[in-house]
PDB file of N, CA and C in Angstrom:
ATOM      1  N   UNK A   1     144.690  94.974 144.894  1.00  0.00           N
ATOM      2  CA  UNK A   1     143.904  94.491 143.779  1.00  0.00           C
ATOM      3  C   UNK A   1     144.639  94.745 142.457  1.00  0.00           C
ATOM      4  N   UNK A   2     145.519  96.326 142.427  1.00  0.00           N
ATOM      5  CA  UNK A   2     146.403  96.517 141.396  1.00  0.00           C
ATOM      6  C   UNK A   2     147.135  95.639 141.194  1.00  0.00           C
ATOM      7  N   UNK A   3     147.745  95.060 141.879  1.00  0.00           N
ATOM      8  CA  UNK A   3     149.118  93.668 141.809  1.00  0.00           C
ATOM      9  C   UNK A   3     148.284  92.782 141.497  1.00  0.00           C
ATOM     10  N   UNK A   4     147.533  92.187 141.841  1.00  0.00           N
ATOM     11  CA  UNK A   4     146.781  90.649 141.196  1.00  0.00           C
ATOM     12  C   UNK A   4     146.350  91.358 139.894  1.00  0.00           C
ATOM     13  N   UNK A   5     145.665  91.836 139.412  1.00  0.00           N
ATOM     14  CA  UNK A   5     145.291  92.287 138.154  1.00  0.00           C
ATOM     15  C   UNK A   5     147.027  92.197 137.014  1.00  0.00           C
ATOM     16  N   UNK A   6     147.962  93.010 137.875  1.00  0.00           N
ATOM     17  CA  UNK A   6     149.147  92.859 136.989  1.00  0.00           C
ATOM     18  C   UNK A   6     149.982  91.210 136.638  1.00  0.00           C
ATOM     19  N   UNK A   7     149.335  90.308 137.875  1.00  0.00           N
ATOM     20  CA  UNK A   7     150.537  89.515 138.178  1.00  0.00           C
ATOM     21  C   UNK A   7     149.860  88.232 137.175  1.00  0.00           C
ATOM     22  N   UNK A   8     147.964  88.656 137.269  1.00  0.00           N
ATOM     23  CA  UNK A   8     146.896  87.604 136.703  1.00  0.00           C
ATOM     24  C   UNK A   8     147.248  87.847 135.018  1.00  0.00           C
ATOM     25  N   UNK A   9     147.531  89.208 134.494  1.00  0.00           N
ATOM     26  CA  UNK A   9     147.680  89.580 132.883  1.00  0.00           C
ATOM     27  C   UNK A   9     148.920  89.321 132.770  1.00  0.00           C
ATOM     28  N   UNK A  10     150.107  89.366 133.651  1.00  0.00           N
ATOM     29  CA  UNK A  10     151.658  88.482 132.877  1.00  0.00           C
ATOM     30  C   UNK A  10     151.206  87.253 133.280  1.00  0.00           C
ATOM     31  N   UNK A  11     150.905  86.132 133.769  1.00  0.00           N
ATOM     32  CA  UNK A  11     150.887  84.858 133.610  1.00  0.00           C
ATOM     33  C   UNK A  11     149.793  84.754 132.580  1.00  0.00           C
ATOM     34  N   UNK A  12     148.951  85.609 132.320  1.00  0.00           N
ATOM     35  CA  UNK A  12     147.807  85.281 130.702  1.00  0.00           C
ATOM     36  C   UNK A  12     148.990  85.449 129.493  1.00  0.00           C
ATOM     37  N   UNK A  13     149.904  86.388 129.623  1.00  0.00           N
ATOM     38  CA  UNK A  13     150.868  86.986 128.199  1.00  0.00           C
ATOM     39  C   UNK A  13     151.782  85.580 128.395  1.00  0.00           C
ATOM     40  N   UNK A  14     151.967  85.024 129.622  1.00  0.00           N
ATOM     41  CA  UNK A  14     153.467  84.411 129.196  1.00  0.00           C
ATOM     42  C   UNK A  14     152.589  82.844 128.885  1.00  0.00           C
ATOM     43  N   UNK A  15     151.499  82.601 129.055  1.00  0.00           N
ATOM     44  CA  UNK A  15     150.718  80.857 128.419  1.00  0.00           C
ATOM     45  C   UNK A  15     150.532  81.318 127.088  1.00  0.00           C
ATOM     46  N   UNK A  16     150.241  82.595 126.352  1.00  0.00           N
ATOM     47  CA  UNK A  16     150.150  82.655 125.256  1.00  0.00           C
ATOM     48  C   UNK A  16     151.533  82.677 124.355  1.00  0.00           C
ATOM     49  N   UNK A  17     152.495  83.362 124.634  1.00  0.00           N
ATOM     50  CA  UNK A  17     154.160  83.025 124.665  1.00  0.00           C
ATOM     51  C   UNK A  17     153.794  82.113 124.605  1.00  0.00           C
ATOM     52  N   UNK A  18     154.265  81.181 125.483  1.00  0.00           N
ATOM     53  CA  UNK A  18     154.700  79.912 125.567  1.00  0.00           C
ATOM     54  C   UNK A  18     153.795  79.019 124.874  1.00  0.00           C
ATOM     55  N   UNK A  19     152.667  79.376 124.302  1.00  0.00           N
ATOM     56  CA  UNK A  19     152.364  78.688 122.783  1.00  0.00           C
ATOM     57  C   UNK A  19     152.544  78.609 121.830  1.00  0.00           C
ATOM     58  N   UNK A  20     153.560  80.049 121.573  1.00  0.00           N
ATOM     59  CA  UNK A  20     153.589  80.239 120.609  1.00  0.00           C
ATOM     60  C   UNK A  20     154.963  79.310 119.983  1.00  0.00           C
ATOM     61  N   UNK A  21     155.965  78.907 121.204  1.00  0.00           N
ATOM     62  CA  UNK A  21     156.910  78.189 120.897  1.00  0.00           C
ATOM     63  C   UNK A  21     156.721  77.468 119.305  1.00  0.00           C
ATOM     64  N   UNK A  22     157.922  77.032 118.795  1.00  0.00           N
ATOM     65  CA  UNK A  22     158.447  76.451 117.392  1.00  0.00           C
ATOM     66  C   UNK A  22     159.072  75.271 117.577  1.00  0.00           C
ATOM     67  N   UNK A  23     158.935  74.383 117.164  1.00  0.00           N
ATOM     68  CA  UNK A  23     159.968  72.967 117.332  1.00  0.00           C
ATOM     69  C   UNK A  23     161.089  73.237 115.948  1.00  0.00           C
ATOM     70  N   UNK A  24     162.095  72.607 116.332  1.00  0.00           N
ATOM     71  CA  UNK A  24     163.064  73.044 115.594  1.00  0.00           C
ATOM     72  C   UNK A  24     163.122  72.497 114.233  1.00  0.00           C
ATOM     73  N   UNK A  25     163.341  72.842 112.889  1.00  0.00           N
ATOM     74  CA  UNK A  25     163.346  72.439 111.508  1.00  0.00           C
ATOM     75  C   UNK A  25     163.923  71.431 110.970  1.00  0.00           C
ATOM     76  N   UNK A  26     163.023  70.868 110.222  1.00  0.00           N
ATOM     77  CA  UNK A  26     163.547  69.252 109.794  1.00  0.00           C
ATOM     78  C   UNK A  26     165.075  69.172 109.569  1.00  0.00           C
ATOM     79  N   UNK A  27     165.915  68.007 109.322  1.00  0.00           N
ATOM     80  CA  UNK A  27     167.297  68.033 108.831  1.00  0.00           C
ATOM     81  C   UNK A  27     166.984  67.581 107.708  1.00  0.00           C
ATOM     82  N   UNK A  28     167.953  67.946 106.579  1.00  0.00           N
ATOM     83  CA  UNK A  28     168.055  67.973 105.128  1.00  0.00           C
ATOM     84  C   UNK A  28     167.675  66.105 104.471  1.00  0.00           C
ATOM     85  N   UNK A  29     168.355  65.293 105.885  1.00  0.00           N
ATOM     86  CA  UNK A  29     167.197  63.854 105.416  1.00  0.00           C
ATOM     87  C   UNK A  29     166.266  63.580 105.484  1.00  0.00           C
ATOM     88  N   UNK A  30     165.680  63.943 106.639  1.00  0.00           N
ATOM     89  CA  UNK A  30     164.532  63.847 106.697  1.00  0.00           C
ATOM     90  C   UNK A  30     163.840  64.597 105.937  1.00  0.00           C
ATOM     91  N   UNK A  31     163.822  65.746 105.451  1.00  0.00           N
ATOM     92  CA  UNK A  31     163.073  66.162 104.591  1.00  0.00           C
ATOM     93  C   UNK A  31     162.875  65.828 103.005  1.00  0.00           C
ATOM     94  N   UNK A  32     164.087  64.911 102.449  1.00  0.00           N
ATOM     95  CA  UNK A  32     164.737  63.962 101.469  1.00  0.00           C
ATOM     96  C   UNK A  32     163.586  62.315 102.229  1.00  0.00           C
ATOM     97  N   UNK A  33     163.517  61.867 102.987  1.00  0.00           N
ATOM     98  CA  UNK A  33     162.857  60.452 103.562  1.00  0.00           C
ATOM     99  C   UNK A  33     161.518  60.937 103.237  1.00  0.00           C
ATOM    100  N   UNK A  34     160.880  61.787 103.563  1.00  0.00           N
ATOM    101  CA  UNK A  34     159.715  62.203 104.078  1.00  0.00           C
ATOM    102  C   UNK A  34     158.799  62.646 102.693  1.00  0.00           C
ATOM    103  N   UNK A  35     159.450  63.977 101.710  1.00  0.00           N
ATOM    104  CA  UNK A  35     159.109  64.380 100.340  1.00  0.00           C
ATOM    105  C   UNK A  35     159.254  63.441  99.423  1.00  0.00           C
ATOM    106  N   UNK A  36     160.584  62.977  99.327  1.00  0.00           N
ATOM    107  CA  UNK A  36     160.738  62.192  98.129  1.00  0.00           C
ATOM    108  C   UNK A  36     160.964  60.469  98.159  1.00  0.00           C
ATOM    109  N   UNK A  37     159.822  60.054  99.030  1.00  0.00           N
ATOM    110  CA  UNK A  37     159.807  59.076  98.745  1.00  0.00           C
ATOM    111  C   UNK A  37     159.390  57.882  97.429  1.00  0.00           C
ATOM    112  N   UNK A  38     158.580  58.657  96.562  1.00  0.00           N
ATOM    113  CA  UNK A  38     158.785  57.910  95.350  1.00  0.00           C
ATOM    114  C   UNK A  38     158.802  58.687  94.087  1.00  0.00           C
ATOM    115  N   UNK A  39     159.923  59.328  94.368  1.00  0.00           N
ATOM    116  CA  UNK A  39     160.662  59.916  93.479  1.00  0.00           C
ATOM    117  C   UNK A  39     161.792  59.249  92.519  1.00  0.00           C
ATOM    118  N   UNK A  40     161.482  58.971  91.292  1.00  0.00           N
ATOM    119  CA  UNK A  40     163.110  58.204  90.904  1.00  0.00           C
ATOM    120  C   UNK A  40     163.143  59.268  89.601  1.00  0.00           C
ATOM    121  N   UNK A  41     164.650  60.162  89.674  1.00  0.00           N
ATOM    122  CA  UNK A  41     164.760  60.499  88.549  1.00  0.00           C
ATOM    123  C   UNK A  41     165.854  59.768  87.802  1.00  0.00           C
ATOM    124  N   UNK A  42     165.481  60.540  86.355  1.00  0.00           N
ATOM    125  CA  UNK A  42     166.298  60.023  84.807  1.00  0.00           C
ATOM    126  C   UNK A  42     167.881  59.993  85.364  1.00  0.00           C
ATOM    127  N   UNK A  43     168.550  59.349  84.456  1.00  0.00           N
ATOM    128  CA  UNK A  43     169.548  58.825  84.293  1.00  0.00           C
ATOM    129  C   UNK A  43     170.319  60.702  84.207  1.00  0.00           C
ATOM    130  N   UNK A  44     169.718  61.501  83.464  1.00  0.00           N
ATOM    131  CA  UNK A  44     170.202  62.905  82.586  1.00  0.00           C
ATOM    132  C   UNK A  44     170.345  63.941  84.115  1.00  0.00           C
ATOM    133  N   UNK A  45     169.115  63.533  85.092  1.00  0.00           N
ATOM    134  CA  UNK A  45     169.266  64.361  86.516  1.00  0.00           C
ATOM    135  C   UNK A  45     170.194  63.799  87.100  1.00  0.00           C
ATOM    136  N   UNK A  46     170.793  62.655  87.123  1.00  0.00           N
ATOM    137  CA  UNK A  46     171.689  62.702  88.087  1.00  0.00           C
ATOM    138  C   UNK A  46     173.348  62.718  87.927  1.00  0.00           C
ATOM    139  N   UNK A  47     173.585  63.124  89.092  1.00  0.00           N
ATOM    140  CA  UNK A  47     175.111  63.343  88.887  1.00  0.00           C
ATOM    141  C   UNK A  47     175.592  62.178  87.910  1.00  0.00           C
ATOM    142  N   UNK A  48     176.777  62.763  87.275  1.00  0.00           N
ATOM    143  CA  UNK A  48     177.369  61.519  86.005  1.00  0.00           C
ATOM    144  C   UNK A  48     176.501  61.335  85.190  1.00  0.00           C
ATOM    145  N   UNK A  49     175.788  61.671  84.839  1.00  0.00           N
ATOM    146  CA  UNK A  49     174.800  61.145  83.578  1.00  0.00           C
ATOM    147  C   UNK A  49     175.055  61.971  82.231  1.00  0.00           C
ATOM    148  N   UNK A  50     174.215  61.393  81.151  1.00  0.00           N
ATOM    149  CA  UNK A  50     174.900  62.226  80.374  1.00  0.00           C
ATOM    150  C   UNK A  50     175.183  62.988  80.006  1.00  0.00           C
ATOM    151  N   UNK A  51     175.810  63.543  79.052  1.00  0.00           N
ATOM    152  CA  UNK A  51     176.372  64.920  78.994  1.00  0.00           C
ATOM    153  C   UNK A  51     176.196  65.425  77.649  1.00  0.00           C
ATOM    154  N   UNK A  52     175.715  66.913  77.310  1.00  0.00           N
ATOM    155  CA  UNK A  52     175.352  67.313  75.922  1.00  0.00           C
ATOM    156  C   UNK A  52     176.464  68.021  76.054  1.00  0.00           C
ATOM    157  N   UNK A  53     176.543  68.786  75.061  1.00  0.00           N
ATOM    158  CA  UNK A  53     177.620  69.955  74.405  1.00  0.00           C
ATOM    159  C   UNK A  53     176.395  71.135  74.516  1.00  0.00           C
ATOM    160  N   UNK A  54     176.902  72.704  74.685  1.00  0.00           N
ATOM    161  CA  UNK A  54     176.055  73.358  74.293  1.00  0.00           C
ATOM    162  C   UNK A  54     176.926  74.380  73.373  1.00  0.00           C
ATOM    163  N   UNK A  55     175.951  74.398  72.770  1.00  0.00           N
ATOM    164  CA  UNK A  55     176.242  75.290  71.337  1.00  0.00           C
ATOM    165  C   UNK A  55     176.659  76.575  71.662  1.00  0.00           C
ATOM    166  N   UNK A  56     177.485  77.193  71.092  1.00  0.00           N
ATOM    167  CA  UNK A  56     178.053  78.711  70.486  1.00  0.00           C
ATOM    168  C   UNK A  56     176.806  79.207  70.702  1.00  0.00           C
ATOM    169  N   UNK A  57     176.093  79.230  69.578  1.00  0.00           N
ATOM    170  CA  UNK A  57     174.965  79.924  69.310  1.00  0.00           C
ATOM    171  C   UNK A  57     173.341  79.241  69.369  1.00  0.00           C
ATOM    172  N   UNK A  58     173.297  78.893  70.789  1.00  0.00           N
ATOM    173  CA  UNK A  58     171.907  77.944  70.550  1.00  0.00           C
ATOM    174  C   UNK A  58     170.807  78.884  70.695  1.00  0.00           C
ATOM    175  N   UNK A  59     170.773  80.358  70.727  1.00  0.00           N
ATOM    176  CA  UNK A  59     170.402  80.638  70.202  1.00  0.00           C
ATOM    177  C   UNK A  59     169.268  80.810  68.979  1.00  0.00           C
ATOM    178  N   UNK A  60     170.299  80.419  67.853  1.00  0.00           N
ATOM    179  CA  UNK A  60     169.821  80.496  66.513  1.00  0.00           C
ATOM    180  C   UNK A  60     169.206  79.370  66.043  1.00  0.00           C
ATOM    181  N   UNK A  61     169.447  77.983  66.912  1.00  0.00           N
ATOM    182  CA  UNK A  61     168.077  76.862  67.024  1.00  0.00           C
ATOM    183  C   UNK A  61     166.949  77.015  67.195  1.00  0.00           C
ATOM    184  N   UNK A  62     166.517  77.885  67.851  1.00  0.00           N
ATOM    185  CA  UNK A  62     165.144  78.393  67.389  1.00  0.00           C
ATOM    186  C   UNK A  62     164.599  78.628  66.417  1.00  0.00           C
ATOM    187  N   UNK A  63     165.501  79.361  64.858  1.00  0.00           N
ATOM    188  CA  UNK A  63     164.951  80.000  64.600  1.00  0.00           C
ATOM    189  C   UNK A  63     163.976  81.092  64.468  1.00  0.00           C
ATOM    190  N   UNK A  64     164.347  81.848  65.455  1.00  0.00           N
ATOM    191  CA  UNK A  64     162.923  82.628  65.753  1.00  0.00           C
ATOM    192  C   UNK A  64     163.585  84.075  65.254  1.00  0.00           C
ATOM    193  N   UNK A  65     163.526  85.138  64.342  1.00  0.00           N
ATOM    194  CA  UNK A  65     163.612  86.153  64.299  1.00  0.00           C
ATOM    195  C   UNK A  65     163.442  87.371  65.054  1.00  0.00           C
ATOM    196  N   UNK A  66     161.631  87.152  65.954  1.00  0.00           N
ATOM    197  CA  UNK A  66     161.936  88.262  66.662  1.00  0.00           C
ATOM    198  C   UNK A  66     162.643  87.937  67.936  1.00  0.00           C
ATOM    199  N   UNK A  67     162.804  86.861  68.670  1.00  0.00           N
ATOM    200  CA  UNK A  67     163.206  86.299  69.761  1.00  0.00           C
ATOM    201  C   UNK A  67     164.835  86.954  69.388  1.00  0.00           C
ATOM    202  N   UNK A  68     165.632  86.791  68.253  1.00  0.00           N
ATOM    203  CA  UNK A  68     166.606  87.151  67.674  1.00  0.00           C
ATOM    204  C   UNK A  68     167.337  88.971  68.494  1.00  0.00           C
ATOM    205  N   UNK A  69     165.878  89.154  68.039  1.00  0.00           N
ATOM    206  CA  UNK A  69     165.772  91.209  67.984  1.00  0.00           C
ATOM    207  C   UNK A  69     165.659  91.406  69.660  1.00  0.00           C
ATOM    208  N   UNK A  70     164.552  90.803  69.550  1.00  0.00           N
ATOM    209  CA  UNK A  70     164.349  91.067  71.365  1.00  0.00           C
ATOM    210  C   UNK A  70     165.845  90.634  72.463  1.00  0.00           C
ATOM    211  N   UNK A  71     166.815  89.667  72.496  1.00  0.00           N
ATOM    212  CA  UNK A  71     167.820  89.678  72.330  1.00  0.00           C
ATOM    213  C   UNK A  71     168.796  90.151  72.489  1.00  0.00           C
ATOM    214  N   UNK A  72     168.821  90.863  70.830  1.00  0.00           N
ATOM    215  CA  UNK A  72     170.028  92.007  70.576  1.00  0.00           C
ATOM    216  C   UNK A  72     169.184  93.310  71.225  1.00  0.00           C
ATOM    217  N   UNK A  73     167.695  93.585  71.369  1.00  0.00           N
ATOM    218  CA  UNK A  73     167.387  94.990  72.520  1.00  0.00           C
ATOM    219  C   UNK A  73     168.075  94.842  73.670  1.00  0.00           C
ATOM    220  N   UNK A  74     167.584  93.743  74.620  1.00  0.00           N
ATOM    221  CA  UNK A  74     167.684  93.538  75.414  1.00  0.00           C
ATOM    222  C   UNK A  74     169.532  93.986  76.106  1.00  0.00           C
ATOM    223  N   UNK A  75     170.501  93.343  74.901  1.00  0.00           N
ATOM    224  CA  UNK A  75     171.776  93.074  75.458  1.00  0.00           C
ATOM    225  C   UNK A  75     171.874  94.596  75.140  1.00  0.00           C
ATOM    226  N   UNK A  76     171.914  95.616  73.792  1.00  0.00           N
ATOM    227  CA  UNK A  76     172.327  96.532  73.870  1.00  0.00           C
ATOM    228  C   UNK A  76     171.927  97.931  74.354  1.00  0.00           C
ATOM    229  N   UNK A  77     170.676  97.478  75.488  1.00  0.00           N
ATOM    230  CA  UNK A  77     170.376  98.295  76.345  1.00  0.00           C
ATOM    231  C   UNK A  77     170.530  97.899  77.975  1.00  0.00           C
ATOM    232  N   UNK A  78     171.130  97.273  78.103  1.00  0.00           N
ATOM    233  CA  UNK A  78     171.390  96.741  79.397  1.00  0.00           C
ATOM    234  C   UNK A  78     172.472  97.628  80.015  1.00  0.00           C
ATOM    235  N   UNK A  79     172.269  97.984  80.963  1.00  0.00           N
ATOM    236  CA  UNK A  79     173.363  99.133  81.597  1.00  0.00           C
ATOM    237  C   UNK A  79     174.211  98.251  82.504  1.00  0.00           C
ATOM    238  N   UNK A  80     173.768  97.044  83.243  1.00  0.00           N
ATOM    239  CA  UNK A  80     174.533  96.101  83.707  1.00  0.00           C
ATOM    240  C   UNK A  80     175.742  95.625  82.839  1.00  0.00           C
ATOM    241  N   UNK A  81     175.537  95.021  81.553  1.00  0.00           N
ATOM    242  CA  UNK A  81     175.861  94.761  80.453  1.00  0.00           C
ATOM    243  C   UNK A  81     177.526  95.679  80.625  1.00  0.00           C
ATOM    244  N   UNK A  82     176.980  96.964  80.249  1.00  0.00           N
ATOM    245  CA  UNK A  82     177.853  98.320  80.087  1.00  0.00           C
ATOM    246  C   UNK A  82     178.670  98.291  80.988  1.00  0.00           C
ATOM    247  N   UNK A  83     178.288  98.276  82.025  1.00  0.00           N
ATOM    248  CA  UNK A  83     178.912  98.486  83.376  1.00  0.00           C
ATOM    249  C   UNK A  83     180.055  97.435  83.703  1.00  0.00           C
ATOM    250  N   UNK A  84     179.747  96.350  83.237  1.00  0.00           N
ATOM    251  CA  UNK A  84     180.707  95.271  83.542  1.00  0.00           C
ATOM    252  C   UNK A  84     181.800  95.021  82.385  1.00  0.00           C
ATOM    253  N   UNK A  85     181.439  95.095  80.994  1.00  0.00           N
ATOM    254  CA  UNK A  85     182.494  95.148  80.212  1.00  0.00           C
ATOM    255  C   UNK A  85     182.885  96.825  80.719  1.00  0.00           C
ATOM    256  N   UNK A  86     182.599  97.804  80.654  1.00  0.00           N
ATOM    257  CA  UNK A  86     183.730  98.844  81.211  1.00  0.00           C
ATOM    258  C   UNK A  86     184.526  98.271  82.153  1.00  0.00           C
ATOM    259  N   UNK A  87     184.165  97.277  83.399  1.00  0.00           N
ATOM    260  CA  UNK A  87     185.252  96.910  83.924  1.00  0.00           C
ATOM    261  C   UNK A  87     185.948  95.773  83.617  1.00  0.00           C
ATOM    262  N   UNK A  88     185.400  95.421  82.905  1.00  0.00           N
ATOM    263  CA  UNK A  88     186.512  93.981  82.192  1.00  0.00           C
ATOM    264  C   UNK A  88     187.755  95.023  81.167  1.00  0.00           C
ATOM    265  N   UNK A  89     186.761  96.056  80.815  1.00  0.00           N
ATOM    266  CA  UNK A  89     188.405  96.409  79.777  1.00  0.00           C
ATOM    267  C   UNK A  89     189.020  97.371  80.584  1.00  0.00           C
TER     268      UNK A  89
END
């Protein structure tokens, strides 16, 4: 009766297993066919399109003063910061 009890609870564990199976993950087109089908972007998203310059200091296009401060905290407490110009020089 011990053996049927063992042999009846692995064939219950292995139908629940074997539900639990996964089918394997879309490929990168199909998931491109499927999401973005009416998707059209700007001329600016896509490759070759146009092209800005970015500023030295864009920054200071804001105008924002404390954005300015917060900034200069930010950079001259950064220990990352530190750490990497010590090894640049």
């Amino acid at each position: 009766m011990r053996v049927l009890q063992t042999i009846l609870a692995g064939l219950i564990a292995a139908s629940f297993l074997d539900g639990c199976a996964t089918k394997s993950p879309p490929t990168s087109a199909e998931v491109r066919n499927q999401g973005l089908t009416n998707v059209a972007l700007r001329s600016a998203w896509k490759a070759g399109g146009q092209s800005g310059s970015i500023e030295d200091d864009w920054l200071a296009t804001f105008n924002d003063e404390q954005l300015n401060t917060l900034v200069r905290e930010a950079i001259t407490n950064n220990p990352d910061l530190r750490v990497a110009a010590t090894r640049v020089a």
